[in-house]
C-alpha atoms as a PDB file:
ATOM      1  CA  UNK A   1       5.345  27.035 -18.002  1.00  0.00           C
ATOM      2  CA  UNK A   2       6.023  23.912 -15.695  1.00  0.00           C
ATOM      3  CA  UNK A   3       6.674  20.555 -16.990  1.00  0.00           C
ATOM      4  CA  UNK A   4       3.408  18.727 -16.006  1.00  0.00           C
ATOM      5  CA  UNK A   5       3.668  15.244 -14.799  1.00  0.00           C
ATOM      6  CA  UNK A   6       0.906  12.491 -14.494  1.00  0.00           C
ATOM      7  CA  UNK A   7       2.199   9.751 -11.209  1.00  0.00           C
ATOM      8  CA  UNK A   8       0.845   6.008 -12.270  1.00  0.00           C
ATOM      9  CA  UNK A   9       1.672   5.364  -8.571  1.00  0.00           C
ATOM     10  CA  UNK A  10       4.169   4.181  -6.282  1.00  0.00           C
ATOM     11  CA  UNK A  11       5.820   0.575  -6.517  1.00  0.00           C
ATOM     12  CA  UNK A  12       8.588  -0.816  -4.468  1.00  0.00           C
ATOM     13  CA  UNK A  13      11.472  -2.207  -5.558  1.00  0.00           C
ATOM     14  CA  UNK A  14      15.279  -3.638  -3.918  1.00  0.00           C
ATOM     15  CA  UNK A  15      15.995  -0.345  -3.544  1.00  0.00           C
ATOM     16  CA  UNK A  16      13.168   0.850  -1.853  1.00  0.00           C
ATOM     17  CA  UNK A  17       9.781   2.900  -2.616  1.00  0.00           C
ATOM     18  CA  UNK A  18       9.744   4.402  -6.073  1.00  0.00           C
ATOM     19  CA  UNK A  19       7.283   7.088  -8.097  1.00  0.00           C
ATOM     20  CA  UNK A  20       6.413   5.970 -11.220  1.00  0.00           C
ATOM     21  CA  UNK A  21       5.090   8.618 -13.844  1.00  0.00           C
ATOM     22  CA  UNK A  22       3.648   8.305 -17.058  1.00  0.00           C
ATOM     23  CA  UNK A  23       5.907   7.445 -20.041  1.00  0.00           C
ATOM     24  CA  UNK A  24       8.179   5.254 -17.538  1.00  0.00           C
ATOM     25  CA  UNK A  25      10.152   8.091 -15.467  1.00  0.00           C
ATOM     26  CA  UNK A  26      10.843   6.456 -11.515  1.00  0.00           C
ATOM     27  CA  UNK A  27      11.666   8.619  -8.920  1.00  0.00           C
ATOM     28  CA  UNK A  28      13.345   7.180  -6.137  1.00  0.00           C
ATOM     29  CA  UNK A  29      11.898   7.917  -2.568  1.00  0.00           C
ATOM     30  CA  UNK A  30      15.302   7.346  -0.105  1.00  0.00           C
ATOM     31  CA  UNK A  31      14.724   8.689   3.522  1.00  0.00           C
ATOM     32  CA  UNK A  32      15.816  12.267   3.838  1.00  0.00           C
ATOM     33  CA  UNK A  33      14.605  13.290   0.195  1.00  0.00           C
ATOM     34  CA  UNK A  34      12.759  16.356  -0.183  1.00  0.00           C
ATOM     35  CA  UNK A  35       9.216  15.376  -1.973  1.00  0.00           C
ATOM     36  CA  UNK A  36       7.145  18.532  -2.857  1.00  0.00           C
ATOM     37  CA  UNK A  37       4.869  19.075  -5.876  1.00  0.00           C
ATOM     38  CA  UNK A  38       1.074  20.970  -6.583  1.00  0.00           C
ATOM     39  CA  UNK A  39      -1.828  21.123  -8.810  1.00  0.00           C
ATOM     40  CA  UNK A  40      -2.165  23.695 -11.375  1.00  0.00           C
ATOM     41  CA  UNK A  41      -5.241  25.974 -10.587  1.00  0.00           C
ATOM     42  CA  UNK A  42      -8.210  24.656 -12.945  1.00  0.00           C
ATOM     43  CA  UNK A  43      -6.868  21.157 -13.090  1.00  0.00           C
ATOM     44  CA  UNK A  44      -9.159  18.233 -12.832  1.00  0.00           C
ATOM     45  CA  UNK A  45      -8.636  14.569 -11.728  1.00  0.00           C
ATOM     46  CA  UNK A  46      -9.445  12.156 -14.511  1.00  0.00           C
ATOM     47  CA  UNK A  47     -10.093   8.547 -14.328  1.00  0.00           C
ATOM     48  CA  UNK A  48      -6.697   6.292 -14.720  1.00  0.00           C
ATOM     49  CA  UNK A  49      -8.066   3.256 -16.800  1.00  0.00           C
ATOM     50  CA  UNK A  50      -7.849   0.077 -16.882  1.00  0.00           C
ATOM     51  CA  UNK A  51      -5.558  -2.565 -17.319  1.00  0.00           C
ATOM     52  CA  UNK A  52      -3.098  -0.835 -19.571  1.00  0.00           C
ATOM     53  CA  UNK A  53      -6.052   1.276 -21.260  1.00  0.00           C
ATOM     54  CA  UNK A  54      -7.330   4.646 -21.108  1.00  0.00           C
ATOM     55  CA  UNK A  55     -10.209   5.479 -19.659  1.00  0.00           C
ATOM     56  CA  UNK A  56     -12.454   6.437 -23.107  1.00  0.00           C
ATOM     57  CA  UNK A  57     -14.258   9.552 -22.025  1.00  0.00           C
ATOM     58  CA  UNK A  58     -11.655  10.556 -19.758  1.00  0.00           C
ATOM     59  CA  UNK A  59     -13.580  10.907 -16.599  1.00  0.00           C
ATOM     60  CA  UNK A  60     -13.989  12.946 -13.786  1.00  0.00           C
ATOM     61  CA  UNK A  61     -13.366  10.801 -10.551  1.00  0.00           C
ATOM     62  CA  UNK A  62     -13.556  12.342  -6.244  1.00  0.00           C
ATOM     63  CA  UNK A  63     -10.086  14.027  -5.126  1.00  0.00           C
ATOM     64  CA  UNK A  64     -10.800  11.186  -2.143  1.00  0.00           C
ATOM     65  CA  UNK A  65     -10.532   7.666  -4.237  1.00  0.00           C
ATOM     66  CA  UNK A  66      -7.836   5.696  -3.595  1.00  0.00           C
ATOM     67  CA  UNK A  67      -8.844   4.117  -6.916  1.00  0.00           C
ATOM     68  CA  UNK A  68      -8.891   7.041  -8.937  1.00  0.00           C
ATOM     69  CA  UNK A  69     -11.328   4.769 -11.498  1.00  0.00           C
ATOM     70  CA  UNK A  70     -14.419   5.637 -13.026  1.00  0.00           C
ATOM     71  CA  UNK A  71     -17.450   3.154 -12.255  1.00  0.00           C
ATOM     72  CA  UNK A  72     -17.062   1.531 -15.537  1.00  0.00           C
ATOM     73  CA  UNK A  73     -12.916   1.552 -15.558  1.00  0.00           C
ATOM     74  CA  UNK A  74     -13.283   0.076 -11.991  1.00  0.00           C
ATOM     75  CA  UNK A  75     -15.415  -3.002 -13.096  1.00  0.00           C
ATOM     76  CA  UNK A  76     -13.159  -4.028 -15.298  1.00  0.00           C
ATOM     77  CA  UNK A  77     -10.155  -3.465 -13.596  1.00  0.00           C
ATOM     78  CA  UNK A  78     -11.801  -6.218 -10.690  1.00  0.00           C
ATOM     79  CA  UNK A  79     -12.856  -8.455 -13.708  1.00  0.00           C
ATOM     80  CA  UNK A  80      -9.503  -9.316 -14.437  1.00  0.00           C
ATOM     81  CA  UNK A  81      -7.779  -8.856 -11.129  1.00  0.00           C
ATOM     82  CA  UNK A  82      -6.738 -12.653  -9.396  1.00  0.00           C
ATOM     83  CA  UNK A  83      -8.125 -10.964  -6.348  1.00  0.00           C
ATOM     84  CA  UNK A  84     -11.014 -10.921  -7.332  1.00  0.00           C
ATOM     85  CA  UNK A  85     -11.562 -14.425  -8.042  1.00  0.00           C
ATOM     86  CA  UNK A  86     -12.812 -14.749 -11.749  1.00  0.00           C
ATOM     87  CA  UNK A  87      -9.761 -16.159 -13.168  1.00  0.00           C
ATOM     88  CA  UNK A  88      -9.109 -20.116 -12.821  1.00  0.00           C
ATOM     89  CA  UNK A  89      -6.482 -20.937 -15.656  1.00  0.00           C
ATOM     90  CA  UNK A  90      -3.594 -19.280 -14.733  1.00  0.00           C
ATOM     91  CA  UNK A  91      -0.441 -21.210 -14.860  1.00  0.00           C
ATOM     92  CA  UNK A  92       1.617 -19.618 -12.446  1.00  0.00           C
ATOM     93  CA  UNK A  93       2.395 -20.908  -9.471  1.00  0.00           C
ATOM     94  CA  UNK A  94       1.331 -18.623  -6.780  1.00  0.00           C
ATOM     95  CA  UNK A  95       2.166 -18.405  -2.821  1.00  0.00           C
ATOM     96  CA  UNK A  96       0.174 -18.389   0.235  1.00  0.00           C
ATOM     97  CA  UNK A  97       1.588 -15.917   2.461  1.00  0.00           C
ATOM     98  CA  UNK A  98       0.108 -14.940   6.245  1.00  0.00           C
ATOM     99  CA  UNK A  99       0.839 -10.777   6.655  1.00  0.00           C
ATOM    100  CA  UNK A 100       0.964  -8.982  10.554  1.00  0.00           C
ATOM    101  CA  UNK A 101       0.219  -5.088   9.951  1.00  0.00           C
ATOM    102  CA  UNK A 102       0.189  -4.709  14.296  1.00  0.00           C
ATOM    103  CA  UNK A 103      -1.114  -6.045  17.238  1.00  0.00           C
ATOM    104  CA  UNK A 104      -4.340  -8.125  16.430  1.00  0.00           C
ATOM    105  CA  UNK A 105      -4.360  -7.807  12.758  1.00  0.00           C
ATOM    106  CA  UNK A 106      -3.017 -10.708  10.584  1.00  0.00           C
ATOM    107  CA  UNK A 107      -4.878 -11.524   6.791  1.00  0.00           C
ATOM    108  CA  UNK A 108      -4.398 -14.170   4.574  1.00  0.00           C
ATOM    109  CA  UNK A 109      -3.824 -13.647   1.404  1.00  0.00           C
ATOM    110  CA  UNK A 110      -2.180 -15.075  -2.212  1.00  0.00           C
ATOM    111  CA  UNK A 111       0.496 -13.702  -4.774  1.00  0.00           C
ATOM    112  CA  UNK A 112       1.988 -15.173  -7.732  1.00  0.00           C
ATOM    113  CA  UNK A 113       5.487 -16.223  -7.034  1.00  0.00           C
ATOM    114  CA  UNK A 114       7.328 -14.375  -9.635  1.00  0.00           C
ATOM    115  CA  UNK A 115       6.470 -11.274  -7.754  1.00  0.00           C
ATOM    116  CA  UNK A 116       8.307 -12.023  -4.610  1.00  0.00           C
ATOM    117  CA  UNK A 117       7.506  -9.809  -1.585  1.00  0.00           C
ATOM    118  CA  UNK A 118       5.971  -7.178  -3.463  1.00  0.00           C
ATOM    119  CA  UNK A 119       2.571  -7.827  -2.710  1.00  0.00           C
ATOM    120  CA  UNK A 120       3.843  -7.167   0.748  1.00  0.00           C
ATOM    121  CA  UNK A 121       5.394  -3.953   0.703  1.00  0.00           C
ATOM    122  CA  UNK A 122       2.806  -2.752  -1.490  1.00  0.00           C
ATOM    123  CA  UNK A 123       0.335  -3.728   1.441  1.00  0.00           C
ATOM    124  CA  UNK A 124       2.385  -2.291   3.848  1.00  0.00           C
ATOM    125  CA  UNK A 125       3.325  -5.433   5.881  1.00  0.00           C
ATOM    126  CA  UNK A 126       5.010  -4.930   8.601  1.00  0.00           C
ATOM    127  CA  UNK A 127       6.150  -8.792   8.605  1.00  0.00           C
ATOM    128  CA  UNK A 128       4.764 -11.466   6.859  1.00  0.00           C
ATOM    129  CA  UNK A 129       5.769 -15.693   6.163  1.00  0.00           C
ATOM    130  CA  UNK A 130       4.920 -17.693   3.494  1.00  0.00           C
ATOM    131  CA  UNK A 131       2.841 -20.871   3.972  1.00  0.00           C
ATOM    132  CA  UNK A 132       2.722 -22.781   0.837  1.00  0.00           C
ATOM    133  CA  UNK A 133       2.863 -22.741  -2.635  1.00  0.00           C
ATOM    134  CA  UNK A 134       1.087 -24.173  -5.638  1.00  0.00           C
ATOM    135  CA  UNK A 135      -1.456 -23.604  -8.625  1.00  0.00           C
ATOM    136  CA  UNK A 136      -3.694 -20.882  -8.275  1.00  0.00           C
ATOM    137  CA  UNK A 137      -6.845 -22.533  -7.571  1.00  0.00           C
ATOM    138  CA  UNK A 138      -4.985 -24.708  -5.121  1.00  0.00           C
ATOM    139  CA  UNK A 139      -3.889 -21.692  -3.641  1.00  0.00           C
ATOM    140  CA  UNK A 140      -7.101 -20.313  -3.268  1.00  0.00           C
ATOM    141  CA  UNK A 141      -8.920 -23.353  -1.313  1.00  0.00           C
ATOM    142  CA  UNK A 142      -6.265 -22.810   1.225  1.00  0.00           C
ATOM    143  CA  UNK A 143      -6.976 -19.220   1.126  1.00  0.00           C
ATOM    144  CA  UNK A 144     -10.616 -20.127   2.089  1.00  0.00           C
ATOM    145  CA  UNK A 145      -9.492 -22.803   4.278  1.00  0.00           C
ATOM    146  CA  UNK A 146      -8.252 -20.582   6.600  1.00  0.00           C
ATOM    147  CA  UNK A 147     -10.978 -17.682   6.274  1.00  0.00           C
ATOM    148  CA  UNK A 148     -13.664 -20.777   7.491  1.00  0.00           C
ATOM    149  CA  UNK A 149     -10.771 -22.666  10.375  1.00  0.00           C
ATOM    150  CA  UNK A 150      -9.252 -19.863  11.775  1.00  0.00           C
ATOM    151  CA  UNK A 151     -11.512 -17.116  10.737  1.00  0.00           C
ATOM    152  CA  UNK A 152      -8.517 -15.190   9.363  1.00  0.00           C
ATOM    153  CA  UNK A 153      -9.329 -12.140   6.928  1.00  0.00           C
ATOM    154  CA  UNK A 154      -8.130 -11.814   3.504  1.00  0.00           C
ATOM    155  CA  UNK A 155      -8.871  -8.284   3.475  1.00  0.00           C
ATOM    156  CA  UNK A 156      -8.326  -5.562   5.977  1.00  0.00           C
ATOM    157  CA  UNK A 157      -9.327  -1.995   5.070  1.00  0.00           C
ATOM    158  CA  UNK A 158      -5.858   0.517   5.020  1.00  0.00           C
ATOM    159  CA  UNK A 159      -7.032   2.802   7.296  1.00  0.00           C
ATOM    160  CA  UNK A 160      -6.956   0.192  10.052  1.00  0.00           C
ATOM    161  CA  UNK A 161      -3.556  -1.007   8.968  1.00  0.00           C
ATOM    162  CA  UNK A 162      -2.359   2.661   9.408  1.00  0.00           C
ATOM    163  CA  UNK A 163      -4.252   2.983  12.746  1.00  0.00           C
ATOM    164  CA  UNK A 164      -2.367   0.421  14.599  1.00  0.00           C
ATOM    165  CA  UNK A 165       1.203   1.509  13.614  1.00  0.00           C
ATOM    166  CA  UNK A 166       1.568   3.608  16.885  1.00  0.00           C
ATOM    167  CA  UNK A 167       1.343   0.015  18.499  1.00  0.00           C
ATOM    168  CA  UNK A 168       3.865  -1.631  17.188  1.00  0.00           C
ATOM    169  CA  UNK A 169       6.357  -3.976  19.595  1.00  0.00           C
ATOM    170  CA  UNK A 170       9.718  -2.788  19.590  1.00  0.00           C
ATOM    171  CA  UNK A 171      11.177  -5.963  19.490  1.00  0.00           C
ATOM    172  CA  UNK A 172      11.044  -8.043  15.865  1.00  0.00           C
ATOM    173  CA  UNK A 173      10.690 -11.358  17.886  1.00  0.00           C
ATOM    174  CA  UNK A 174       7.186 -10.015  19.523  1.00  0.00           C
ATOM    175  CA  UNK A 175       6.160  -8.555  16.025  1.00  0.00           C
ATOM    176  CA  UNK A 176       6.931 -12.041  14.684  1.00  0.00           C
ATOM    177  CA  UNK A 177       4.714 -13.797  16.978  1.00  0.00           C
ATOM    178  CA  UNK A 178       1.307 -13.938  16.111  1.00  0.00           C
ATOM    179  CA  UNK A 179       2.183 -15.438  12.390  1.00  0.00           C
ATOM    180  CA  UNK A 180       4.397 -18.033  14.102  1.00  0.00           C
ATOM    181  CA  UNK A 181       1.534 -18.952  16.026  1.00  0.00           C
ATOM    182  CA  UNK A 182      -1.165 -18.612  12.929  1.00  0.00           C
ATOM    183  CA  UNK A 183       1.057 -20.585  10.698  1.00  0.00           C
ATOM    184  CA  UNK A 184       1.639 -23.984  13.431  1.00  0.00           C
ATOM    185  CA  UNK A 185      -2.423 -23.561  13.703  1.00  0.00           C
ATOM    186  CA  UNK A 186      -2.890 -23.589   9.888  1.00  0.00           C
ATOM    187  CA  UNK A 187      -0.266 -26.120   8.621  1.00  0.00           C
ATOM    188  CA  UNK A 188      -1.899 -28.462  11.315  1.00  0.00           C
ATOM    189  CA  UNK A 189      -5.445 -27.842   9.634  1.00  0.00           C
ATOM    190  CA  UNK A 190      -6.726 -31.077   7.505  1.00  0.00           C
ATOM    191  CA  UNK A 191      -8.366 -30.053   4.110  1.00  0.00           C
ATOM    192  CA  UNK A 192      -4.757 -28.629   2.649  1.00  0.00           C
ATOM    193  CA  UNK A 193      -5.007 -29.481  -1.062  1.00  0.00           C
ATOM    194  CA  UNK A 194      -2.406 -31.801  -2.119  1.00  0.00           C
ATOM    195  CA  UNK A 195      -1.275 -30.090  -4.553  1.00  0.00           C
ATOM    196  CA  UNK A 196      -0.155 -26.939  -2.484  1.00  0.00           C
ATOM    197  CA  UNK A 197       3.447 -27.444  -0.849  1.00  0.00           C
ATOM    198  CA  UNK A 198       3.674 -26.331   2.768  1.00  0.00           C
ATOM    199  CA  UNK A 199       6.301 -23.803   3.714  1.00  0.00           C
ATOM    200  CA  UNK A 200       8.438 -23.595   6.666  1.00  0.00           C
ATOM    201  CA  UNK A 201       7.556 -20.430   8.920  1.00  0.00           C
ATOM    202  CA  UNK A 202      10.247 -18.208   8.122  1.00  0.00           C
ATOM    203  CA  UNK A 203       9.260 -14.780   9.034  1.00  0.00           C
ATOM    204  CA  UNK A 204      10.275 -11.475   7.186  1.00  0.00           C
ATOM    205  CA  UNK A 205      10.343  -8.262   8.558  1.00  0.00           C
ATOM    206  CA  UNK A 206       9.669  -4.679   6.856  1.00  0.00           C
ATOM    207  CA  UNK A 207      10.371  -2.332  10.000  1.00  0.00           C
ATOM    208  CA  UNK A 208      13.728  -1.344   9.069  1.00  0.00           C
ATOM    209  CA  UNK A 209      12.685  -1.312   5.303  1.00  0.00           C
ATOM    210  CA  UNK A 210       9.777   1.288   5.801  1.00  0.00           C
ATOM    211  CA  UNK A 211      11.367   3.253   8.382  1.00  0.00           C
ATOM    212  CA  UNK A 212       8.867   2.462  11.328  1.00  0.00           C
ATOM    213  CA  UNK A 213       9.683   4.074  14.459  1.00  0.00           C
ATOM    214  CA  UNK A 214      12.381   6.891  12.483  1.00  0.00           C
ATOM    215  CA  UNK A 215      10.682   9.867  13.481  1.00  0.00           C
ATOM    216  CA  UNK A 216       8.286  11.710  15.179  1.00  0.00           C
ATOM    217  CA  UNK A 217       4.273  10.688  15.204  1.00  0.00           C
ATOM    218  CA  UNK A 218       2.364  11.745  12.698  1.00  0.00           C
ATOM    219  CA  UNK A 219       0.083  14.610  13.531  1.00  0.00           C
ATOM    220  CA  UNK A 220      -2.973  13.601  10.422  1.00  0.00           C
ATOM    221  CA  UNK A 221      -2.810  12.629   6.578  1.00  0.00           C
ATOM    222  CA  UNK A 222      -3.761  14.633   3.558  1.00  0.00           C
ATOM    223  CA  UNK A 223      -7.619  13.899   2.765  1.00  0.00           C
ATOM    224  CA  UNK A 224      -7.349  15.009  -0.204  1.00  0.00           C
ATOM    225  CA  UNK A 225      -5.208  16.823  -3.330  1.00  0.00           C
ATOM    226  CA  UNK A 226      -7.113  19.994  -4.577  1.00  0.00           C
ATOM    227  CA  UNK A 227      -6.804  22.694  -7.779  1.00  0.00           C
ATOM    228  CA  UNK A 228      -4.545  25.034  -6.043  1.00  0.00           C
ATOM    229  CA  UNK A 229      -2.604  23.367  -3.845  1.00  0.00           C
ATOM    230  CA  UNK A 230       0.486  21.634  -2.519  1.00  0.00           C
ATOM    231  CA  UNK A 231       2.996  19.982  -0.438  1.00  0.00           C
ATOM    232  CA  UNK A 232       6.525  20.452   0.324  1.00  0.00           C
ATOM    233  CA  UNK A 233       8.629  18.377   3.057  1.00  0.00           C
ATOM    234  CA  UNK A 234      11.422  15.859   4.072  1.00  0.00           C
ATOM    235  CA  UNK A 235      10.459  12.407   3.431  1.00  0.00           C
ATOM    236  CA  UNK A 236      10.731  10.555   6.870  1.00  0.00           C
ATOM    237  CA  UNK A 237       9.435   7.029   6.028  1.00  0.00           C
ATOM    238  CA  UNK A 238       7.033   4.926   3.658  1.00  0.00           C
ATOM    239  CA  UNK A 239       4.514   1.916   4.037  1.00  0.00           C
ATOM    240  CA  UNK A 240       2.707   0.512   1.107  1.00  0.00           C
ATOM    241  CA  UNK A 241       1.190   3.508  -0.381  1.00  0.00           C
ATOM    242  CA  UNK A 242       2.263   6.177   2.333  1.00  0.00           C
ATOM    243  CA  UNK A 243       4.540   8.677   2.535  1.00  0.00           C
ATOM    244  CA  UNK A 244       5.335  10.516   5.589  1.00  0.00           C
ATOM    245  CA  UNK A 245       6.702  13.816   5.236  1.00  0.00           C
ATOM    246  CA  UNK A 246       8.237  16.247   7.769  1.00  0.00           C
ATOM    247  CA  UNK A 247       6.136  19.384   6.725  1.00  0.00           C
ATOM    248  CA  UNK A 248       8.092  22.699   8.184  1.00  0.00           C
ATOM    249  CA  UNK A 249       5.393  24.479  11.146  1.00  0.00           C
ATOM    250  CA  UNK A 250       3.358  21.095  10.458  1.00  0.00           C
ATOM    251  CA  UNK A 251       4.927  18.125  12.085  1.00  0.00           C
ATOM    252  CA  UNK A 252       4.880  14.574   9.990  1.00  0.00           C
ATOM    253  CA  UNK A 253       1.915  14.542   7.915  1.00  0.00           C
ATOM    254  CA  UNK A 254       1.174  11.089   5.920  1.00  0.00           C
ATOM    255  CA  UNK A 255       0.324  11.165   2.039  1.00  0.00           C
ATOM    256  CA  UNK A 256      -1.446   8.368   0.702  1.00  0.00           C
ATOM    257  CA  UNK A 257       0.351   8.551  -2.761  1.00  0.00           C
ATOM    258  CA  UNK A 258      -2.514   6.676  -4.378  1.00  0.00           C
ATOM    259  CA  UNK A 259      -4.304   9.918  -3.885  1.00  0.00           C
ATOM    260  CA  UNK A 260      -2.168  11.572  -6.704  1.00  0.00           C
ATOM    261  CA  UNK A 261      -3.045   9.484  -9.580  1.00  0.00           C
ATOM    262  CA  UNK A 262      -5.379  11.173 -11.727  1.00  0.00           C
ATOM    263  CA  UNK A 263      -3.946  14.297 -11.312  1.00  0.00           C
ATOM    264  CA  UNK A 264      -1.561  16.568 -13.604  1.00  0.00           C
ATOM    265  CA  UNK A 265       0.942  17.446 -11.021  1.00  0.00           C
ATOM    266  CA  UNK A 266       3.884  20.571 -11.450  1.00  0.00           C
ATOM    267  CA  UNK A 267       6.845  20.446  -8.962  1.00  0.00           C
ATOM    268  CA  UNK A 268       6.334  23.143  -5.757  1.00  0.00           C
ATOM    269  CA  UNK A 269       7.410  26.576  -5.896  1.00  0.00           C
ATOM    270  CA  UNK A 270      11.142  26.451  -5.252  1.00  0.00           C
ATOM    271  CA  UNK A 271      11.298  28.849  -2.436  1.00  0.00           C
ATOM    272  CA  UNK A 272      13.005  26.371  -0.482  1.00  0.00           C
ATOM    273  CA  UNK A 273      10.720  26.236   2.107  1.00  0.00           C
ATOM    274  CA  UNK A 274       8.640  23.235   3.269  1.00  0.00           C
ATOM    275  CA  UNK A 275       4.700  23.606   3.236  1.00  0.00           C
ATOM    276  CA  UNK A 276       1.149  22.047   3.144  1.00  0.00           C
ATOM    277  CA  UNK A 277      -1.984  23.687   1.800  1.00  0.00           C
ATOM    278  CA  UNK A 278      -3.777  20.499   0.909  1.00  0.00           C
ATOM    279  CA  UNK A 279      -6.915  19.420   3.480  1.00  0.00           C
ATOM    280  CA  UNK A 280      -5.238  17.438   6.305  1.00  0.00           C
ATOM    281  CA  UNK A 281      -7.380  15.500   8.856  1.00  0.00           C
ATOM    282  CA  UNK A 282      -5.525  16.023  12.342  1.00  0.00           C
ATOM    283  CA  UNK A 283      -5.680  12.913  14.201  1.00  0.00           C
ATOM    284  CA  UNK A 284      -6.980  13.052  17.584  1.00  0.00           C
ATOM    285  CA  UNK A 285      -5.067  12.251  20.676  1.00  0.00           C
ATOM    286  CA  UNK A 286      -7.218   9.191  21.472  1.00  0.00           C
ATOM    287  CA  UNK A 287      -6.505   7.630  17.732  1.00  0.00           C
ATOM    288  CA  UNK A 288      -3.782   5.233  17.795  1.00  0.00           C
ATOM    289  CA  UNK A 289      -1.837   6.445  14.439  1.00  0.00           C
ATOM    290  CA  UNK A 290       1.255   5.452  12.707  1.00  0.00           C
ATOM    291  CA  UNK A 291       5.055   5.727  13.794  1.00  0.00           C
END
């Protein structure tokens, strides 16, 4: 019988995207690497936890979350998350940071400074600059600050981020230029807390990092992972959660890896030969999609 393995998701480090697997195993993701594994006939998707704990009855949760949480494991998970703005006394300094996914969509958003750009890749920033950094609730007024000036977003849902990659400038000066012109807009803003430290506009850029503009478009992303099925194929590029595999009589077909936690995976068949039998949504010619 297989080895069955439970992902805990995928995290990026120097070296690039990693799989991370229950117990501590990483599996490094470096362009070119074959990625194929399926789920055992009868298996079911159970609820992750939260914050370090199992979920206690070990629930069911939809092949579709991205969460993979129970209602219960979910609502505690967001009580204790910084995002979600219940906790005021942590002593970390944390960063404001301004983050460009493609033409027209920039965010706002914090992270605490010990985490470097992680935050980023995680979100699948194409570039991003810092704008200042300070204590957290510091942080946050300038985080609101610019929702109310500038009406920037601290949120944007993923599936826009992933609609706009097709759009992407070429050049890393043009992707660059909406946050140079966000951050002289906000650093002139009155309001700034004093305790929050501008930073110089210094803007970093993920395109060669995740691979944008490797290989061929993708043709749709897996919906879902089912009892029963797989996916086999030549790992192309990655942005935050994505993978985008080269899927033999398929074309590039995106995996949102945050759809396998939950599951008890088994590595694919291997026949040496590449192949998909999970539901994939084809995008349509008139969507604007990835690479």
């Amino acid at each position: 019988m297989a080895h069955v393995w439970k992902c805990t998701g995928l995290r990026w480090s120097s070296d690039g995207p990693v799989l991370v697997w229950d117990g501590g195993r990483r599996s490094g993701l470096p362009r070119g690497k074959r990625v194929g594994f399926a789920v055992p006939e009868g298996a079911v998707r159970t609820c992750v936890g939260a914050r370090g704990h199992a979920c206690p009855v070990r629930a069911g949760v939809p092949g579709r979350s991205t969460g993979a949480r129970c209602e219960e494991c979910a609502r505690l998970d967001r009580a204790h998350s910084v995002a979600a703005d219940t906790i005021a006394d942590d002593p970390r300094p944390y960063r404001v940071y301004l983050a460009w996914f493609g033409p027209g969509l920039v965010k706002v958003g914090i992270t605490a400074v010990e985490r470097g750009s992680a935050r980023l890749l995680e979100q699948g920033a194409v570039c991003f600059s810092w704008l200042g950094t300070g204590p957290l609730m510091a942080a946050r007024r300038t985080e609101e600050l610019l929702r109310a000036a500038l009406q920037v977003p601290d949120r944007i849902p993923y599936a826009e981020k992933r609609a706009v990659r097709s759009a992407l400038p070429q050049a890393a000066a043009e992707r660059a230029a909406e946050v140079r012109a966000l951050h002289a807009r906000a650093v002139a803003l009155a309001g700034w807390p004093d305790s929050l430290r501008p930073e110089p506009c210094e803007v970093t850029d993920h395109a060669g990092v995740f691979g944008l503009g490797s290989g061929p478009a993708a043709v749709g992303e897996v919906v879902e992972l089912v009892p029963g099925g797989s996916v086999s194929g030549e790992l192309v590029s990655a942005a935050g959660p994505d993978l985008h595999l080269a899927v033999t009589g398929r074309g590039v077909v995106v995996l949102d890896t945050r759809l396998m936690s939950g599951w008890e995976l088994v590595p694919a068949a291997a026949s040496g030969v590449d192949g998909l039998t999970f539901p994939l949504r084809e995008f349509t010619r008139e969507q604007e999609r990835l690479f």
